[in-house]
PDB file of N, CA and C in Angstrom:
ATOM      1  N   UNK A   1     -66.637 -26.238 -18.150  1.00  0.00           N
ATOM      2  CA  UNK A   1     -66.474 -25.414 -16.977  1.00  0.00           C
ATOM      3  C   UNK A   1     -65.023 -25.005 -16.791  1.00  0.00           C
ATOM      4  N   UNK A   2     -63.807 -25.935 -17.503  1.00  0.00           N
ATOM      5  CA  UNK A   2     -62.253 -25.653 -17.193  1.00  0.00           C
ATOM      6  C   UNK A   2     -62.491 -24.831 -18.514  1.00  0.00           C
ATOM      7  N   UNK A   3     -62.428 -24.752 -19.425  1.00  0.00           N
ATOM      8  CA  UNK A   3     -62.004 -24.624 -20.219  1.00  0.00           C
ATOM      9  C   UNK A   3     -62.064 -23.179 -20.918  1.00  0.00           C
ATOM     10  N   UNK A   4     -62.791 -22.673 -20.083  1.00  0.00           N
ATOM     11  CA  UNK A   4     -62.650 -21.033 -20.579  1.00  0.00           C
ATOM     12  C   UNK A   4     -62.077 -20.615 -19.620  1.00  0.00           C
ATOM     13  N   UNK A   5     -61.795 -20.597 -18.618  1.00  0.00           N
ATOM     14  CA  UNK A   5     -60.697 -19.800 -17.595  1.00  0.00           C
ATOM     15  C   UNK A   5     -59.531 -20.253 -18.394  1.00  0.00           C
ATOM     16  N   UNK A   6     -59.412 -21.767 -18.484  1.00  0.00           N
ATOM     17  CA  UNK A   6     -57.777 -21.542 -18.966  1.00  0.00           C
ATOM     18  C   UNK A   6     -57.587 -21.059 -20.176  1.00  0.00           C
ATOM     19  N   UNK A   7     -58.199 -20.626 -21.175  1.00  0.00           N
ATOM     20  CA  UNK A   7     -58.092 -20.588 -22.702  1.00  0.00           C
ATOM     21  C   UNK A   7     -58.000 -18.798 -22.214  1.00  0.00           C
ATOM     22  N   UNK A   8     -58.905 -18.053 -21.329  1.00  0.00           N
ATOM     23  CA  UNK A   8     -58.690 -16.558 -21.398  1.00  0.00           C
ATOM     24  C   UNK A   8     -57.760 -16.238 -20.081  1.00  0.00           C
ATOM     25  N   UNK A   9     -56.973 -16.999 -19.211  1.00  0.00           N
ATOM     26  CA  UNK A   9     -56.536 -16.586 -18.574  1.00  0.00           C
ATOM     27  C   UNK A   9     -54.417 -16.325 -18.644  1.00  0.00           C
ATOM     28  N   UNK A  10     -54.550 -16.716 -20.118  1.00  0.00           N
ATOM     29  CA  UNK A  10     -53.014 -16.509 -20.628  1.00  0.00           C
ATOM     30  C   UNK A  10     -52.968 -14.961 -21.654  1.00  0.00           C
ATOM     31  N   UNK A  11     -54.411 -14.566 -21.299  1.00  0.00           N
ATOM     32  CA  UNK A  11     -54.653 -13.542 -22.179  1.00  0.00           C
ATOM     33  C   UNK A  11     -54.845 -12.260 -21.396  1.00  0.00           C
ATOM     34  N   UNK A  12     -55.335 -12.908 -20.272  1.00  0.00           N
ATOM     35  CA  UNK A  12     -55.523 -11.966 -18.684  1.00  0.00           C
ATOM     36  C   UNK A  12     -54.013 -11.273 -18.281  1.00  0.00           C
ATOM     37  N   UNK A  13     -52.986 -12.589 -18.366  1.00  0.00           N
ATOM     38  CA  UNK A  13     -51.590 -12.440 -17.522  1.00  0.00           C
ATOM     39  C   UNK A  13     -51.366 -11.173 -18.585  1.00  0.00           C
ATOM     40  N   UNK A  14     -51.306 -11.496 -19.732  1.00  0.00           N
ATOM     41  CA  UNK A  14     -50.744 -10.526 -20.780  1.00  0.00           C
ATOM     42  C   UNK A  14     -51.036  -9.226 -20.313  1.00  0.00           C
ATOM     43  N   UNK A  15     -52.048  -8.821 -20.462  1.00  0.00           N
ATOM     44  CA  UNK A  15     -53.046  -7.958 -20.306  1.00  0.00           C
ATOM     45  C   UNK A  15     -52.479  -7.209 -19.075  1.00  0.00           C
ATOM     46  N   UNK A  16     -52.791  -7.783 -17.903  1.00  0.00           N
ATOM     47  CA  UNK A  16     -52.013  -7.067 -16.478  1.00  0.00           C
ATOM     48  C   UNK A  16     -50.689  -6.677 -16.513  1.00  0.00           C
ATOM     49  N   UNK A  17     -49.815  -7.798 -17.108  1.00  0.00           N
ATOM     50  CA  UNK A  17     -48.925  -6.988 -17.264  1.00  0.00           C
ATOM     51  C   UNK A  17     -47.933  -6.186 -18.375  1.00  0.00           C
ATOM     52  N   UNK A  18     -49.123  -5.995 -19.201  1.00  0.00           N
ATOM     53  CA  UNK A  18     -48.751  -4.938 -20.402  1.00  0.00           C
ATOM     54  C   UNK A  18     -49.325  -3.637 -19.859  1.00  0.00           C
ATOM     55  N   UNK A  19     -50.717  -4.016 -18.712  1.00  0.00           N
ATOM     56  CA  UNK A  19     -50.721  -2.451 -18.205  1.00  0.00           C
ATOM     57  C   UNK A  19     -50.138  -1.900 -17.441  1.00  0.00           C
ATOM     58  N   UNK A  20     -49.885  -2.701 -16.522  1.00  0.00           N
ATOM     59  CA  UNK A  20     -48.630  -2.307 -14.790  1.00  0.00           C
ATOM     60  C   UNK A  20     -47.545  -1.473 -16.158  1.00  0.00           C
ATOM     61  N   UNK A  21     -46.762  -2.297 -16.675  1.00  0.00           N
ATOM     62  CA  UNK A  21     -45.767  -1.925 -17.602  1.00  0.00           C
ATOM     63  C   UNK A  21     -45.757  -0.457 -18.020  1.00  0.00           C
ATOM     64  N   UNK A  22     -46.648  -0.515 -19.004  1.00  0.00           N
ATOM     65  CA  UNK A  22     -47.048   1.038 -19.480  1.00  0.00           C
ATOM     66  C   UNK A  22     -47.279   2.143 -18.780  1.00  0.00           C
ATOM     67  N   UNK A  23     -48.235   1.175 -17.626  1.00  0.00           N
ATOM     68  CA  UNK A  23     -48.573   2.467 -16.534  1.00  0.00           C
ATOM     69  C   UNK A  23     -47.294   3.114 -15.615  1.00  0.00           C
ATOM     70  N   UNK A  24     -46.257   2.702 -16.118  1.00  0.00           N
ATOM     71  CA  UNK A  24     -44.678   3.225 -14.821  1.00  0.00           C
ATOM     72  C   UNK A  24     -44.499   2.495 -13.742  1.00  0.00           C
ATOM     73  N   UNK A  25     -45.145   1.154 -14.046  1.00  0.00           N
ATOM     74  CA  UNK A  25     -44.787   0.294 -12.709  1.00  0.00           C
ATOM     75  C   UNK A  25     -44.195  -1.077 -13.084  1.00  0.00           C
ATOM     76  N   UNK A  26     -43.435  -1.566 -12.043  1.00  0.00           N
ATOM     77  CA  UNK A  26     -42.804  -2.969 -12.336  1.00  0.00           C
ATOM     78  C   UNK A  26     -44.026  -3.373 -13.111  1.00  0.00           C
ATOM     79  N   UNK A  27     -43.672  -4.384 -13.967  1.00  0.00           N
ATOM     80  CA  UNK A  27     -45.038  -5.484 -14.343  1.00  0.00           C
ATOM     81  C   UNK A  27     -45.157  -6.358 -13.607  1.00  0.00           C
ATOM     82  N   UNK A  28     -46.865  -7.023 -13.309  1.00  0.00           N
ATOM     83  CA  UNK A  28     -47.140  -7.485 -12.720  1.00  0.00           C
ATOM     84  C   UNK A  28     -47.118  -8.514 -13.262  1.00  0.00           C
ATOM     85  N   UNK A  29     -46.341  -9.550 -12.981  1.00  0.00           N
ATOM     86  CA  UNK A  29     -46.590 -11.270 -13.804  1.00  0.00           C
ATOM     87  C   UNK A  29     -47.436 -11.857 -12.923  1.00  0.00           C
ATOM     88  N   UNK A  30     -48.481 -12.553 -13.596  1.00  0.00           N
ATOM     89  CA  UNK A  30     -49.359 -13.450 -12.311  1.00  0.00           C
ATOM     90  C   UNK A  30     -49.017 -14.993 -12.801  1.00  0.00           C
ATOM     91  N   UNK A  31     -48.973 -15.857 -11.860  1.00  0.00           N
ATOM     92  CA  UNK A  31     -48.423 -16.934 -11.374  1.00  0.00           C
ATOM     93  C   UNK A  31     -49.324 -17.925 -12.983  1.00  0.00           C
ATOM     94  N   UNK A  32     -48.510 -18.799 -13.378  1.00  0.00           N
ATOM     95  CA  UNK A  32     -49.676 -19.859 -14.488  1.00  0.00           C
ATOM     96  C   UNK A  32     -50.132 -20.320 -13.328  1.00  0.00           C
ATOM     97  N   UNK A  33     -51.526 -21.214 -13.630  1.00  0.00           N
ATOM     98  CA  UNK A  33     -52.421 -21.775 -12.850  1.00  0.00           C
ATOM     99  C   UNK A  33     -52.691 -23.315 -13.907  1.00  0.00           C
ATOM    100  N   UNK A  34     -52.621 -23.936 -13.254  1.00  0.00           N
ATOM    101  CA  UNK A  34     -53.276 -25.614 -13.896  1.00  0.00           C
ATOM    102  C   UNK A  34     -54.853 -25.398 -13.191  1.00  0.00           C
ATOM    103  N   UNK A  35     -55.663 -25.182 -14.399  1.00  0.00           N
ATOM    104  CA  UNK A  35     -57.340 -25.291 -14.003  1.00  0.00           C
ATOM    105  C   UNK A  35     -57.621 -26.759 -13.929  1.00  0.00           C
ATOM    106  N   UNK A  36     -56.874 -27.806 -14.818  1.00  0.00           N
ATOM    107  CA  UNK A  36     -57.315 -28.985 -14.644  1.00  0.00           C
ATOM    108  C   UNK A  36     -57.461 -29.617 -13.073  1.00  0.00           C
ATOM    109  N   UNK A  37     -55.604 -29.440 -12.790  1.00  0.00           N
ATOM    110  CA  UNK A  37     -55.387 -29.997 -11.746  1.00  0.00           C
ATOM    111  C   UNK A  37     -56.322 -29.429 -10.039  1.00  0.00           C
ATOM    112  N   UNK A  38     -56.433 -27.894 -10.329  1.00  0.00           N
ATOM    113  CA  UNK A  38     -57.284 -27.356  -9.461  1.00  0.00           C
ATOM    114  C   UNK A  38     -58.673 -27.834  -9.525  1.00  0.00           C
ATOM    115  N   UNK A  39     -59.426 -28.164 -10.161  1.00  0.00           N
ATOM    116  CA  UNK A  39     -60.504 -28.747 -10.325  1.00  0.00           C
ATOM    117  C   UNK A  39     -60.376 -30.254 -10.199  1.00  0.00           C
ATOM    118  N   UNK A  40     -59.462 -30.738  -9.878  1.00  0.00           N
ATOM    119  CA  UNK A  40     -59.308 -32.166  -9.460  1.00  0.00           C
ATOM    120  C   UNK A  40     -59.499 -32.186  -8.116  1.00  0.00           C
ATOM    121  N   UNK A  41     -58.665 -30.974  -7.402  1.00  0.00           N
ATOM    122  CA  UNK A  41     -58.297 -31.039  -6.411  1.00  0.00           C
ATOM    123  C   UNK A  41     -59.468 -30.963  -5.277  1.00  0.00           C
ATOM    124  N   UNK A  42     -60.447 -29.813  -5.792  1.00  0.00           N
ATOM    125  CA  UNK A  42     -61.518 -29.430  -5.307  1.00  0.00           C
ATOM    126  C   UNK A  42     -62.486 -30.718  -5.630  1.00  0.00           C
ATOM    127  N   UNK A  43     -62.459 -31.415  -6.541  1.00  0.00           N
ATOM    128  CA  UNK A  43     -63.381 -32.223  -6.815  1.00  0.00           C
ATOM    129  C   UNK A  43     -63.378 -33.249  -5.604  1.00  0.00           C
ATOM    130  N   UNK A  44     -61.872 -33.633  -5.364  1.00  0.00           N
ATOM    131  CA  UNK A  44     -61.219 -34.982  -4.386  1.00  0.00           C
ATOM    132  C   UNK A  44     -61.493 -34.122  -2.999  1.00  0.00           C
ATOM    133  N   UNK A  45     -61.699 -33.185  -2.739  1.00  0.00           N
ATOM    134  CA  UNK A  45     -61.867 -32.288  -1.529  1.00  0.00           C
ATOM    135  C   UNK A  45     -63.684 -32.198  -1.261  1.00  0.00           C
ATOM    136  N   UNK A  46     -64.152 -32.565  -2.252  1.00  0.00           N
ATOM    137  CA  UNK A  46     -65.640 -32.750  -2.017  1.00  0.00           C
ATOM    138  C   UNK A  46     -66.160 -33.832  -1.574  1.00  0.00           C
ATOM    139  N   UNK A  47     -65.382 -35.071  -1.872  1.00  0.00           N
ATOM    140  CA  UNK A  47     -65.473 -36.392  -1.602  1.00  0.00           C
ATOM    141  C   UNK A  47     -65.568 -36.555   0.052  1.00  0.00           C
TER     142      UNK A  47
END
């Protein structure tokens, strides 16, 4: 369930901001994300 967001989401950042870029706009960098730790978090938040 972690493991495909994080494996395609360093491919996502790329992606957004190779298009902002091209398209004539600042690039958009989006923030890294820890899926592990977020899914901990939510897990301990279910408890």
């Amino acid at each position: 369930k972690i493991n495909a967001p994080a494996i395609a989401f360093p491919y996502l950042r790329a992606y957004i901001s190779n298009l902002t870029l091209q398209s004539g706009f600042e690039p958009r960098i989006l923030p890294s994300i820890n899926f592990v730790a977020l899914s901990k978090e939510d897990l301990h938040s279910m408890l």
